[in-house]
Protein backbone atom coordinates (compact mmCIF):
# COMPACT_ATOMS: atom_id res chain seq x y z
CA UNK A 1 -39.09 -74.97 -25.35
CA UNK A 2 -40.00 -78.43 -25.10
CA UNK A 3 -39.60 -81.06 -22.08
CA UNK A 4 -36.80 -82.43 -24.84
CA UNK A 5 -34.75 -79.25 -24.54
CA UNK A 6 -35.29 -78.99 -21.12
CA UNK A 7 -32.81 -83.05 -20.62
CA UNK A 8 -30.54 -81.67 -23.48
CA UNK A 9 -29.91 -78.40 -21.93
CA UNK A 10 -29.60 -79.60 -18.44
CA UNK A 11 -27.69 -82.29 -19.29
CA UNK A 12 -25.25 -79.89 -20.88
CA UNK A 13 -25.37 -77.58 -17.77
CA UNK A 14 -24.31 -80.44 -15.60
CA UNK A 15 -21.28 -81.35 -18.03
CA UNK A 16 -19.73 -77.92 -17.21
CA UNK A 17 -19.16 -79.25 -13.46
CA UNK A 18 -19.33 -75.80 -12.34
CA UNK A 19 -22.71 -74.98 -12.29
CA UNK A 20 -25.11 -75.98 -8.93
CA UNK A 21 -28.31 -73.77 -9.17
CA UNK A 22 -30.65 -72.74 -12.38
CA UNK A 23 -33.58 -70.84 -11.93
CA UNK A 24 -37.11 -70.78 -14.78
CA UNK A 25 -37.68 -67.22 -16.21
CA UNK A 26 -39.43 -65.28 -18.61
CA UNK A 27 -41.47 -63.53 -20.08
CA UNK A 28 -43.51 -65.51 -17.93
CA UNK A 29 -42.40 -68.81 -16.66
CA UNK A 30 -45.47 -70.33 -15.59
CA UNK A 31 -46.98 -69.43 -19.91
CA UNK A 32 -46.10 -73.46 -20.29
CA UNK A 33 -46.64 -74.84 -16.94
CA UNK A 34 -46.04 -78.46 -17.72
CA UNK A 35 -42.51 -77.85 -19.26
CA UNK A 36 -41.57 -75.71 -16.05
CA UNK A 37 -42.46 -78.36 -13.80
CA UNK A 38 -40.72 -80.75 -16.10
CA UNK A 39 -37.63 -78.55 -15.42
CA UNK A 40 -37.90 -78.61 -12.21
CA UNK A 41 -38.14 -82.24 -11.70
CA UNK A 42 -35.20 -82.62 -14.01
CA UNK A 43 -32.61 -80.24 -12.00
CA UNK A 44 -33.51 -81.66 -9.17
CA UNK A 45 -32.74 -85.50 -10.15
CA UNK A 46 -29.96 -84.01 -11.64
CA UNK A 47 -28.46 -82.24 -7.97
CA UNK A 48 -29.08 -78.89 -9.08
CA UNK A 49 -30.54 -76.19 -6.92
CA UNK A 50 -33.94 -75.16 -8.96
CA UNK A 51 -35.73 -71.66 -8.23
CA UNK A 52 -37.89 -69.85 -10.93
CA UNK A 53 -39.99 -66.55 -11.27
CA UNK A 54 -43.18 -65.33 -11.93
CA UNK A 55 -45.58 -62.40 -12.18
CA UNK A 56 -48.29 -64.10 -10.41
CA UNK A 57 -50.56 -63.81 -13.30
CA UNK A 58 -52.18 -67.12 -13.26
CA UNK A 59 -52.55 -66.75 -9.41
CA UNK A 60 -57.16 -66.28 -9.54
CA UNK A 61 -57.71 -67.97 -6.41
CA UNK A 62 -55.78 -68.77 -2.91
CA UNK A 63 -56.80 -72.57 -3.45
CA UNK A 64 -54.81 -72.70 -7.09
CA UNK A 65 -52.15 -70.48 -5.44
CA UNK A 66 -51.92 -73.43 -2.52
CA UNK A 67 -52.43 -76.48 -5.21
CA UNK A 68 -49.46 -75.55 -7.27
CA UNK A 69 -47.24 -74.44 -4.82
CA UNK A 70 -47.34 -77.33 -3.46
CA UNK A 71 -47.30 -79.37 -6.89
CA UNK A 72 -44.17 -77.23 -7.51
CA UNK A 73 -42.29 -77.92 -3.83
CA UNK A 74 -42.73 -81.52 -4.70
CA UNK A 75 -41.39 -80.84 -7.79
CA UNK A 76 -38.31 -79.31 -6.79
CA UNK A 77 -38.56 -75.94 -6.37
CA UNK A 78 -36.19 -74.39 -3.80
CA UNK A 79 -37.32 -70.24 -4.30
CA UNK A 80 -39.55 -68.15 -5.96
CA UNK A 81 -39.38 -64.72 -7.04
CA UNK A 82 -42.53 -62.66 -7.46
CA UNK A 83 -41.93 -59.58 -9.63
CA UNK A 84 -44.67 -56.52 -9.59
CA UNK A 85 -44.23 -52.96 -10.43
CA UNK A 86 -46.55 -49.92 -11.59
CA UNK A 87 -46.65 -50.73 -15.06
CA UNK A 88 -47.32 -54.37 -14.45
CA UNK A 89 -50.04 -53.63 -12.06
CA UNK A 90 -52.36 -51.84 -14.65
CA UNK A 91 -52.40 -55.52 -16.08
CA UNK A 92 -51.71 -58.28 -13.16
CA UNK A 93 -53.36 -56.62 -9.98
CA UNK A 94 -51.00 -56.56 -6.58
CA UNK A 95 -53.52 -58.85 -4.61
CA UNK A 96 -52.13 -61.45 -6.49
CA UNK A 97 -48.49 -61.08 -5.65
CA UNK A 98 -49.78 -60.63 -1.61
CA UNK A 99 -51.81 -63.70 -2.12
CA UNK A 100 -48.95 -65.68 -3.37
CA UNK A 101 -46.40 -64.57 -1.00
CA UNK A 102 -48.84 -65.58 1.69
CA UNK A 103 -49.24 -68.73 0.72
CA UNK A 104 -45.68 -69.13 -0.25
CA UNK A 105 -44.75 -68.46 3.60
CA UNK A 106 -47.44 -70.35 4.96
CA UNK A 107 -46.18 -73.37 2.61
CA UNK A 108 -42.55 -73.34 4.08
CA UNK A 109 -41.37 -72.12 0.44
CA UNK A 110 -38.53 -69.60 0.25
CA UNK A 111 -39.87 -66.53 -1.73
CA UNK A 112 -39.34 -62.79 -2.27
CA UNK A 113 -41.34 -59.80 -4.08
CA UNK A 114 -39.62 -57.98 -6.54
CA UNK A 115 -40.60 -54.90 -7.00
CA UNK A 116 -38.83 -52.12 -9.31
CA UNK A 117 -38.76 -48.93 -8.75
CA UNK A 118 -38.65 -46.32 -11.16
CA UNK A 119 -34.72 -45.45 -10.02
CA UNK A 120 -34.18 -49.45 -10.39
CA UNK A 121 -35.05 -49.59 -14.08
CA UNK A 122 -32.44 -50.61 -16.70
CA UNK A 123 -33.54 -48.48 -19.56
CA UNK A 124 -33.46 -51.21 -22.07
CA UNK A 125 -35.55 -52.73 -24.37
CA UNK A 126 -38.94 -51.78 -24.08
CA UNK A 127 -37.98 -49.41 -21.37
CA UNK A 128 -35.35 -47.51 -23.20
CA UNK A 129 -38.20 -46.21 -25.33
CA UNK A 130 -41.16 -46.17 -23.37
CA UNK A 131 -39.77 -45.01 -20.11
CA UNK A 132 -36.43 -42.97 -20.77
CA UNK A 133 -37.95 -39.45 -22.42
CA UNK A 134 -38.54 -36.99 -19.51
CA UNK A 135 -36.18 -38.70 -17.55
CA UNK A 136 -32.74 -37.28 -16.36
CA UNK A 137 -29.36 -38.13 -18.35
CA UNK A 138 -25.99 -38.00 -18.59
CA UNK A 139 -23.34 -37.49 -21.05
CA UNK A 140 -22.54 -40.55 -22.95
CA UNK A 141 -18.98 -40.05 -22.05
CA UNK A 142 -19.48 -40.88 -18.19
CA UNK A 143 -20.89 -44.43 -19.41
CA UNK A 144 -17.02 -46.36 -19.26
CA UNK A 145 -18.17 -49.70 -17.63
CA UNK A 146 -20.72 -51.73 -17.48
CA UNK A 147 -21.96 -51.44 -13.94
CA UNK A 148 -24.31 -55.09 -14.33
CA UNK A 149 -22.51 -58.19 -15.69
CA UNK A 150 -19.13 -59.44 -14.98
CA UNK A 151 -18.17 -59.73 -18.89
CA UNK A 152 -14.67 -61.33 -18.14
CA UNK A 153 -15.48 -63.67 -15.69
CA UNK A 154 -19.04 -63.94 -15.78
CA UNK A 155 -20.92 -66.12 -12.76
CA UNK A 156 -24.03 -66.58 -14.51
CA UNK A 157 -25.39 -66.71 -17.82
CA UNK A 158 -28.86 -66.87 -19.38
CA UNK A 159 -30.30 -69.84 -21.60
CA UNK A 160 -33.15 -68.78 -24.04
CA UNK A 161 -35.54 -70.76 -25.81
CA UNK A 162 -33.56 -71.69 -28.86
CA UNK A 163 -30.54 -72.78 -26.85
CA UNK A 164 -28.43 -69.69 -26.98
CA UNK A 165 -26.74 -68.74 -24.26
CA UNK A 166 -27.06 -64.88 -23.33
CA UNK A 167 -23.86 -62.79 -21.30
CA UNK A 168 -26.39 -60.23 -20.80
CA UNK A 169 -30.40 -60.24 -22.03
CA UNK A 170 -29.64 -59.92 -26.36
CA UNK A 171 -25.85 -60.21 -25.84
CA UNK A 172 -25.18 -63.80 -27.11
CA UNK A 173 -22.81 -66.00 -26.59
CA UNK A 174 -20.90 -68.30 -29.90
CA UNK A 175 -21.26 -71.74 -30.60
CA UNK A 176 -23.63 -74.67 -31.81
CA UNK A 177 -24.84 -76.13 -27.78
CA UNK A 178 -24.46 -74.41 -24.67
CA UNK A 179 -21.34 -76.18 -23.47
CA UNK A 180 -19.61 -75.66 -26.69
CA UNK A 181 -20.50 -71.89 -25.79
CA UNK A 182 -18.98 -71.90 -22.52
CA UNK A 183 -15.77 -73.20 -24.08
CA UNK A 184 -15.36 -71.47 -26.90
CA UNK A 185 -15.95 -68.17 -24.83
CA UNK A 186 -12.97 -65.67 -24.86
CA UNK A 187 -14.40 -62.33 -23.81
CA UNK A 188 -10.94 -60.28 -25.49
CA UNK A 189 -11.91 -62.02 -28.60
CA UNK A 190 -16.13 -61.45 -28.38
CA UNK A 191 -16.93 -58.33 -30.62
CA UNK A 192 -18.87 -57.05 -28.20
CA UNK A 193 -17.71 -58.08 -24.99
CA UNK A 194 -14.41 -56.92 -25.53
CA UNK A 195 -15.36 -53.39 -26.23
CA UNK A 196 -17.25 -53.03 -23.30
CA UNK A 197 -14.68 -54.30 -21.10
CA UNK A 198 -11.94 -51.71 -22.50
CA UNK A 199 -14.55 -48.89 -22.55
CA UNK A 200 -18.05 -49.70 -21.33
CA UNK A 201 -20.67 -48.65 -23.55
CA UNK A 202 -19.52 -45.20 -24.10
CA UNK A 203 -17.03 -47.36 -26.34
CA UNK A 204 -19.61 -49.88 -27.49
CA UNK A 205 -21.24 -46.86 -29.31
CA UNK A 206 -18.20 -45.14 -30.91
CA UNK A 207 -17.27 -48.46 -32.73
CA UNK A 208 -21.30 -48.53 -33.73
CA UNK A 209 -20.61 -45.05 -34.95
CA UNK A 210 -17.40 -45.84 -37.14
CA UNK A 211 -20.19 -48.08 -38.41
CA UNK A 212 -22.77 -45.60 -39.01
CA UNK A 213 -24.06 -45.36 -35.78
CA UNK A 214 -25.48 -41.53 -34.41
CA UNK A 215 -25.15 -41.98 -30.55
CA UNK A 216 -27.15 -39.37 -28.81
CA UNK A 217 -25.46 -36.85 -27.10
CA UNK A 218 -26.66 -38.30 -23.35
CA UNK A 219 -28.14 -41.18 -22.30
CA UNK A 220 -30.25 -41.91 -19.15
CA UNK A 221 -28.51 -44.92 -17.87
CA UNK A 222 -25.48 -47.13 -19.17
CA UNK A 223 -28.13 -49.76 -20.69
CA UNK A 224 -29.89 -47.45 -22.44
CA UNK A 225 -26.50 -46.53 -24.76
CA UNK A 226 -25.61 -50.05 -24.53
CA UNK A 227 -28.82 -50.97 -25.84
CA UNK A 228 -29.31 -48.74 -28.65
CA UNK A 229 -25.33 -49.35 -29.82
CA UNK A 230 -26.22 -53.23 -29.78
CA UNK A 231 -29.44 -52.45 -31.64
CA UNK A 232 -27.73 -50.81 -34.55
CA UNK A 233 -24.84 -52.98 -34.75
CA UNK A 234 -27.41 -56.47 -34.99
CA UNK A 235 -27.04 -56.62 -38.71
CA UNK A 236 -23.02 -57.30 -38.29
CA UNK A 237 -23.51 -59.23 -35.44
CA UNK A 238 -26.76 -61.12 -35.80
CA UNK A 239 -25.15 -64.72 -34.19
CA UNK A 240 -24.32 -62.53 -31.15
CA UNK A 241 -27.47 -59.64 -30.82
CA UNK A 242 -30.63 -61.70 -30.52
CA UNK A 243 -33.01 -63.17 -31.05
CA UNK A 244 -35.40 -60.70 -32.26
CA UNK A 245 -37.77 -60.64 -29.03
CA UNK A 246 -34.81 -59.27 -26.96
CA UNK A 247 -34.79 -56.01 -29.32
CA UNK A 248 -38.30 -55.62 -29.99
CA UNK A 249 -40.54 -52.61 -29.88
């Protein structure tokens, strides 16, 4: 996404008159530094309440931890979330995440560790293959509502980097800008939406199956038979399953 996106986007955020915080995720926020601070900046001129997150990757030393905390306070930043776990860990090491937090609280800046647990995961995407076999599961019956998103009313949305605005991670929203998204949204008329409001994904998968879809006889979590429904179903759907990194191996 480039610092061009970023005005468009924002601009369009603001024209809703509803909106009053935005936050920089991932992946990895801080992957294009300059366009996150540019975001930043931007929200804030713009009255918005800016927060982001990060895995603390890029976090080698307590004086570039202290430079760009800093650099990113005067940029606007208002939080920051600093997400570790055990599979991250193997890659980004913890000391990272303490040194960050540290200097985080010692700058006056508003931050929290997140750290999931294995009983907090959402068994989707990568983790609906990688983590779910061996773990426990239910019945795909049980799996009525979606127990995450508020799909008729929802108070937040996600904004990828092709301008598509998500209802939940890979469940899209219609229409050719953000705002014109917003609008047109009618979640009793969204192919998707619709059926997991009147049946969670337990019902999300029988109308994959009348389809062709084979649900599984139990699922781990709700997201997990959410997930794989979704993942069949992208080839009838592809303006409202994406983009392809969402559903990914």
């Amino acid at each position: 996404m480039t610092s061009e996106q970023v005005d468009g986007f924002l601009e369009q955020v603001v024209s809703l008159g509803t909106v009053t915080g935005v936050c920089g995720e991932g992946g990895e926020s801080f992957t294009n530094y300059g366009v996150l601070l540019h975001f930043l900046r931007r929200a804030t001129k713009l009255g918005l309440s800016a927060s982001a997150l990060t895995n603390a990757a890029w976090v080698t030393s307590r004086e570039e931890a202290e430079n760009r905390v800093a650099e990113l306070m005067e940029a606007g930043l208002t939080s920051l979330g600093i997400s570790t776990d055990q599979w991250h860990q193997r890659y980004v090491p913890v000391d990272r995440v303490d040194t960050l937090l540290e200097v985080c609280e010692k700058s006056g800046l508003s931050a929290a560790r997140m750290e999931t647990q294995l009983e907090g995961v959402m068994f989707r995407g990568r983790a609906a293959a990688r983590l779910a076999p061996g773990m426990p599961t239910r019945p795909a019956e049980e799996f009525t509502t979606c127990p995450h998103e508020k799909l008729d009313a929802p108070s937040r949305v996600h904004l990828d980097c092709y301008g598509r605005l998500h209802l939940c991670q890979g469940l899209t929203l219609r229409g050719e800008t953000p705002s014109e998204a917003v609008a047109a949204y009618d979640p009793r008329r969204h192919p998707i939406a619709s059926r997991l409001l009147d049946g969670g994904p337990h019902a999300l998968g029988q109308y994959a199956a009348e389809r062709g879809f084979e649900p599984a006889p139990e699922y781990v979590d709700a997201c997990q038979l959410c997930y794989r429904a979704r993942e069949f179903l992208r080839p009838h759907f592809p303006e409202l399953l994406g983009p392809d990194e969402m559903y990914g191996p």
